[in-house]
Protein backbone atom coordinates (compact mmCIF):
# COMPACT_ATOMS: atom_id res chain seq x y z
CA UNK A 1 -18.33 9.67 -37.81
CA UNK A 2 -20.87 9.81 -40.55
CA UNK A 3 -19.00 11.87 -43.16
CA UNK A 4 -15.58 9.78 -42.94
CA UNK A 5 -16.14 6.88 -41.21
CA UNK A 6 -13.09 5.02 -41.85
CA UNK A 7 -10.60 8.26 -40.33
CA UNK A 8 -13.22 8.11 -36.98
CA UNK A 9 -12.71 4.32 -36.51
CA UNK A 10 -8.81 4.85 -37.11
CA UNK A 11 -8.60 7.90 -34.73
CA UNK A 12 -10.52 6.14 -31.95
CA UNK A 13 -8.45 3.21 -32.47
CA UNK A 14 -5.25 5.09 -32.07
CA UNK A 15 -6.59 6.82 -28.94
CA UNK A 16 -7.10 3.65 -27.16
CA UNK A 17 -4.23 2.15 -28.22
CA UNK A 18 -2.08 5.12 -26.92
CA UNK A 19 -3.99 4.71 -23.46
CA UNK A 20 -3.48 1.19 -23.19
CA UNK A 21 0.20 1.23 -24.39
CA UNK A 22 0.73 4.08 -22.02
CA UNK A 23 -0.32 2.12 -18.63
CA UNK A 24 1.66 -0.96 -19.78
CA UNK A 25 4.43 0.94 -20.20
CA UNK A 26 3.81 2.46 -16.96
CA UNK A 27 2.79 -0.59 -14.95
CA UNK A 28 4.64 -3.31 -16.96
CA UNK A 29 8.20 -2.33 -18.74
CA UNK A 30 8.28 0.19 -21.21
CA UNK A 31 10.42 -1.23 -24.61
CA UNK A 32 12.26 1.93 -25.13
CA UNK A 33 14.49 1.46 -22.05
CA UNK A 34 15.05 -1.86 -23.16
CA UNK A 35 16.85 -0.21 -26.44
CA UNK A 36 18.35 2.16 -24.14
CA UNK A 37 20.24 -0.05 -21.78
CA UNK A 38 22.08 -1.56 -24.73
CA UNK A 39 23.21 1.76 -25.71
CA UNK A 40 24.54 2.93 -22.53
CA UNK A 41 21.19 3.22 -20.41
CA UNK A 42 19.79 1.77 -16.96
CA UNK A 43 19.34 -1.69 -16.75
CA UNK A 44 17.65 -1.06 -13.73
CA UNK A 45 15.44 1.04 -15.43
CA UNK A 46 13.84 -1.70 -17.36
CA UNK A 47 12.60 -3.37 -14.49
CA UNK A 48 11.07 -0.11 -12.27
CA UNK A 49 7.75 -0.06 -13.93
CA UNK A 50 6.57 -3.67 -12.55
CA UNK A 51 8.73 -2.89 -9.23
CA UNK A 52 7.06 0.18 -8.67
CA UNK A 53 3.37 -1.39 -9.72
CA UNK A 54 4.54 -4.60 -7.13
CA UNK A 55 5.31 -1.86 -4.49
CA UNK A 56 1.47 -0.26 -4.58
CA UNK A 57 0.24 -3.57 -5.13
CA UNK A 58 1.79 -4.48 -2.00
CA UNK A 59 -0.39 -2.62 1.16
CA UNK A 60 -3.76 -3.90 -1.60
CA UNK A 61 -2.81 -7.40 -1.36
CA UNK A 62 -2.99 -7.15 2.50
CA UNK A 63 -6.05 -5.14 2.96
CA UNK A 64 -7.68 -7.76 0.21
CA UNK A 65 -6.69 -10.50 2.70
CA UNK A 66 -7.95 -8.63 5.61
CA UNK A 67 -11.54 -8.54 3.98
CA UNK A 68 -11.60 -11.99 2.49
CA UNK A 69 -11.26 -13.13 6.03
CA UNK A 70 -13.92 -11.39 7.61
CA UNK A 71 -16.44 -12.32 4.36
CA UNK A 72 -15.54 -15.38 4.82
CA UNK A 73 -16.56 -15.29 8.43
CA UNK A 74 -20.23 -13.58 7.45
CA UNK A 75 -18.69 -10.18 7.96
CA UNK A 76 -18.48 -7.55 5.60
CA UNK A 77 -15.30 -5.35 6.56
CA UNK A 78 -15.32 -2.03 4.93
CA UNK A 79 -12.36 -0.48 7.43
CA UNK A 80 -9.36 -2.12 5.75
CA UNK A 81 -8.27 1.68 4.47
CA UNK A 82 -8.59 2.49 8.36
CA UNK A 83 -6.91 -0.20 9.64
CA UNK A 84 -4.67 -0.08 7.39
CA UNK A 85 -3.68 3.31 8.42
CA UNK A 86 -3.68 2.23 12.22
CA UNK A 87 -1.03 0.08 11.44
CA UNK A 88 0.64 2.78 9.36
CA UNK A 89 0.60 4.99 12.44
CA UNK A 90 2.06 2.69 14.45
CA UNK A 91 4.22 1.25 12.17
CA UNK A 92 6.43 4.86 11.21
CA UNK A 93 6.32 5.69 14.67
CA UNK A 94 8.72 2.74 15.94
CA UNK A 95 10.31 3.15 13.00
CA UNK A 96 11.95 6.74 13.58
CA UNK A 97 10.78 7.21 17.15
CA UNK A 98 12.93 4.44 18.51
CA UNK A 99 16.28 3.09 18.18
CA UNK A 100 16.71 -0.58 18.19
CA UNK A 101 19.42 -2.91 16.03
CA UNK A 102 18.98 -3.51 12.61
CA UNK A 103 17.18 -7.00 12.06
CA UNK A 104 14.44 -6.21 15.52
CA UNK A 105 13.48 -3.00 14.85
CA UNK A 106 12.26 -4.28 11.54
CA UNK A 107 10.50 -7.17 12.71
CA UNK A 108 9.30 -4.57 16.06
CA UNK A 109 7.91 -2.36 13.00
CA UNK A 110 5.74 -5.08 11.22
CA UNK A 111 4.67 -6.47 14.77
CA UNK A 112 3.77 -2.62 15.06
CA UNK A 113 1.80 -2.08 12.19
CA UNK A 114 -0.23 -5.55 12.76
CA UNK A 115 -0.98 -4.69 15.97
CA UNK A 116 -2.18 -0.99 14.70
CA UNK A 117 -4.50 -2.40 12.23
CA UNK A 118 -6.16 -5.32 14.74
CA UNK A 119 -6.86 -2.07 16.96
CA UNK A 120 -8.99 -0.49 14.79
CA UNK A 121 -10.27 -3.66 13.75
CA UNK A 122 -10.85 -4.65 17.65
CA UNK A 123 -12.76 -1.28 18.36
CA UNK A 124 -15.30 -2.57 15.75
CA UNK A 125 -15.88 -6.05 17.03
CA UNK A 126 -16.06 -4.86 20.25
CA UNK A 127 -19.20 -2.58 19.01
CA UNK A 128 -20.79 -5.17 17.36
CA UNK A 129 -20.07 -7.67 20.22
CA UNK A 130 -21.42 -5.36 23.07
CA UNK A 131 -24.20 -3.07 21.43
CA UNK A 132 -24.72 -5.18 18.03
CA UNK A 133 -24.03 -2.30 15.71
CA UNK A 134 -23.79 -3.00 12.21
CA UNK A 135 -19.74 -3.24 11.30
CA UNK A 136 -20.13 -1.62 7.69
CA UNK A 137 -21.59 0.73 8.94
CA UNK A 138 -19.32 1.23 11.73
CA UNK A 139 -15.88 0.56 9.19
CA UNK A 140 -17.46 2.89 7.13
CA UNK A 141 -17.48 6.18 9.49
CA UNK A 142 -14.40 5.36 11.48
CA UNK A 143 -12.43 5.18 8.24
CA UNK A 144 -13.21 8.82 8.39
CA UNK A 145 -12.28 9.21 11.82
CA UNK A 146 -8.70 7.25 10.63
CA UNK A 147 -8.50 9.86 8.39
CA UNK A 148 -9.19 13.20 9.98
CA UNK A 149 -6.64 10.82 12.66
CA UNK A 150 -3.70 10.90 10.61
CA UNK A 151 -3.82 14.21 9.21
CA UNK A 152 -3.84 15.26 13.16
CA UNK A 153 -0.64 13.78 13.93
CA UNK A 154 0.96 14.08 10.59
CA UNK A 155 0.27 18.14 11.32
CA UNK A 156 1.34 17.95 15.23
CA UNK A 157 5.36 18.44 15.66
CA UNK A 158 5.36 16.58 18.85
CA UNK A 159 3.78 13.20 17.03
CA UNK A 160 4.28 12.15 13.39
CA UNK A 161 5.27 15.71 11.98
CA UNK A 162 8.98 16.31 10.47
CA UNK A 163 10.73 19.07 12.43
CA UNK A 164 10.68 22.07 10.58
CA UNK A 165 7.90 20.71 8.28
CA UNK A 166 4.66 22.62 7.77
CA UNK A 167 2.85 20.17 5.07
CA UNK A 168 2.01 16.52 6.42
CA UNK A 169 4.78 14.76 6.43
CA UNK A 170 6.53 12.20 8.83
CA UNK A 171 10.41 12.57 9.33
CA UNK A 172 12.19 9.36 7.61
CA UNK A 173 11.97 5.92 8.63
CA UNK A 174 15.59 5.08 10.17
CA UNK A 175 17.71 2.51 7.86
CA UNK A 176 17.17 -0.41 10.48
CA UNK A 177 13.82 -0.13 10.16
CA UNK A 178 13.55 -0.19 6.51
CA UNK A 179 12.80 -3.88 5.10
CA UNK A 180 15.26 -4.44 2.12
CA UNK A 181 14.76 -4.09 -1.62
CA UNK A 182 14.34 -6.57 -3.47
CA UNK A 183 17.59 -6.91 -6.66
CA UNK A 184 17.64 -3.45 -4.80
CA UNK A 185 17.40 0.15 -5.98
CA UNK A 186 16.33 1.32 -8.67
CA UNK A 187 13.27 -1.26 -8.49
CA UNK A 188 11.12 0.38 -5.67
CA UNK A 189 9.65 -2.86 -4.96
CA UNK A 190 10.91 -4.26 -1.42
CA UNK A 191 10.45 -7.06 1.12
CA UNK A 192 6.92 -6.43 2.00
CA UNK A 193 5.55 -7.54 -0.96
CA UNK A 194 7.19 -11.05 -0.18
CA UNK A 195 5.72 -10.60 3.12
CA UNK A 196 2.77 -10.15 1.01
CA UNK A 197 2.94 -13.06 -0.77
CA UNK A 198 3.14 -15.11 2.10
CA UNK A 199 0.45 -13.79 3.87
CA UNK A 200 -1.42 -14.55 1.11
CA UNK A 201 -0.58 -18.15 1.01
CA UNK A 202 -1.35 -18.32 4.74
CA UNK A 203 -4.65 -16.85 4.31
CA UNK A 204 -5.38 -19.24 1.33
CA UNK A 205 -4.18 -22.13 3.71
CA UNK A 206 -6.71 -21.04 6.16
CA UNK A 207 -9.56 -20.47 4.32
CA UNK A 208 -9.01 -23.77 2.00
């Protein structure tokens, strides 16, 4: 830094900008598929860096919701990852476990997963009701216990395991059950994230 200032600044400078322009390309659109698709590339490819960064936005926006309504009401919920994974539970279960037609066992999946998440969420308002205890507290330690949860029936055949799977991993959500993509594939984004959206605006609408 001292003995060449000018080749420190410029090396920094290129370090940062390489960082930066590697999560936009990542996260945004990168502008070398862009030259590619006119030369015989993906179109589609153009478009899966926001789709995919829409996709993990997606379960965020809903936990975000989840806590801006209980702040809102004086609570501070610190379970959303819990609940969140309640609803998971539920959630993949109907949605290889049973065999409905195509448009219900969608909707019978996101009823699922709501009703998964306001569990967990029930067991701690039903603590603080009865006995008073604190709820970040309580969130706090029965995220862990939503944890140490999953991994149980993720590793247990005769629950969420795949057959013939030894790592943690569910078997595959049936077609009827999956809510469509969005433009479809290659974006990974899908129809969640508009139910996103719109939970958003109904949570804006209610706190507004």
């Amino acid at each position: 830094l001292f003995s060449n200032p000018g080749n420190a600044f410029a090396t920094a400078w290129d370090a940062i900008f390489a960082a930066y322009r590697a999560m936009f390309d990542g996260a945004i659109f990168s502008p070398a598929t862009i030259g590619a698709a006119f030369h015989g590339g993906s179109v589609g490819a153009i478009f899966y860096p926001i789709s995919q960064t829409l996709s993990d936005a997606t379960p965020l926006i809903l936990t975000g919701l989840s806590v801006a309504i209980a702040f809102r009401a004086g609570l501070f919920n610190i379970g959303a990852a819990g609940q969140w994974i309640g609803g998971a539970i539920v959630a993949t279960y109907l949605g290889f476990g049973v065999s409905m037609p195509p448009v219900i066992h969608v909707i019978v999946c996101l009823l699922g997963g709501i009703a998964g998440g306001a569990v967990v969420g029930w067991v701690v308002g039903e603590l603080k009701a009865r006995t008073g205890a604190h709820e970040v507290i309580v969130t706090i330690m029965l995220n862990y216990v939503m944890y140490q949860l999953l991994s149980y029936v993720l590793g247990t055949p005769k629950a969420l395991q795949a057959p013939g799977q030894s790592n943690l991993i569910s078997p595959n959500i049936a077609a009827n059950a999956q809510l469509p993509h969005v433009g479809g594939p290659p974006p990974e984004v899908d129809a969640g994230f508009l139910v996103a959206l719109a939970a958003a605006a109904a949570v804006w609408w209610l706190l507004s």
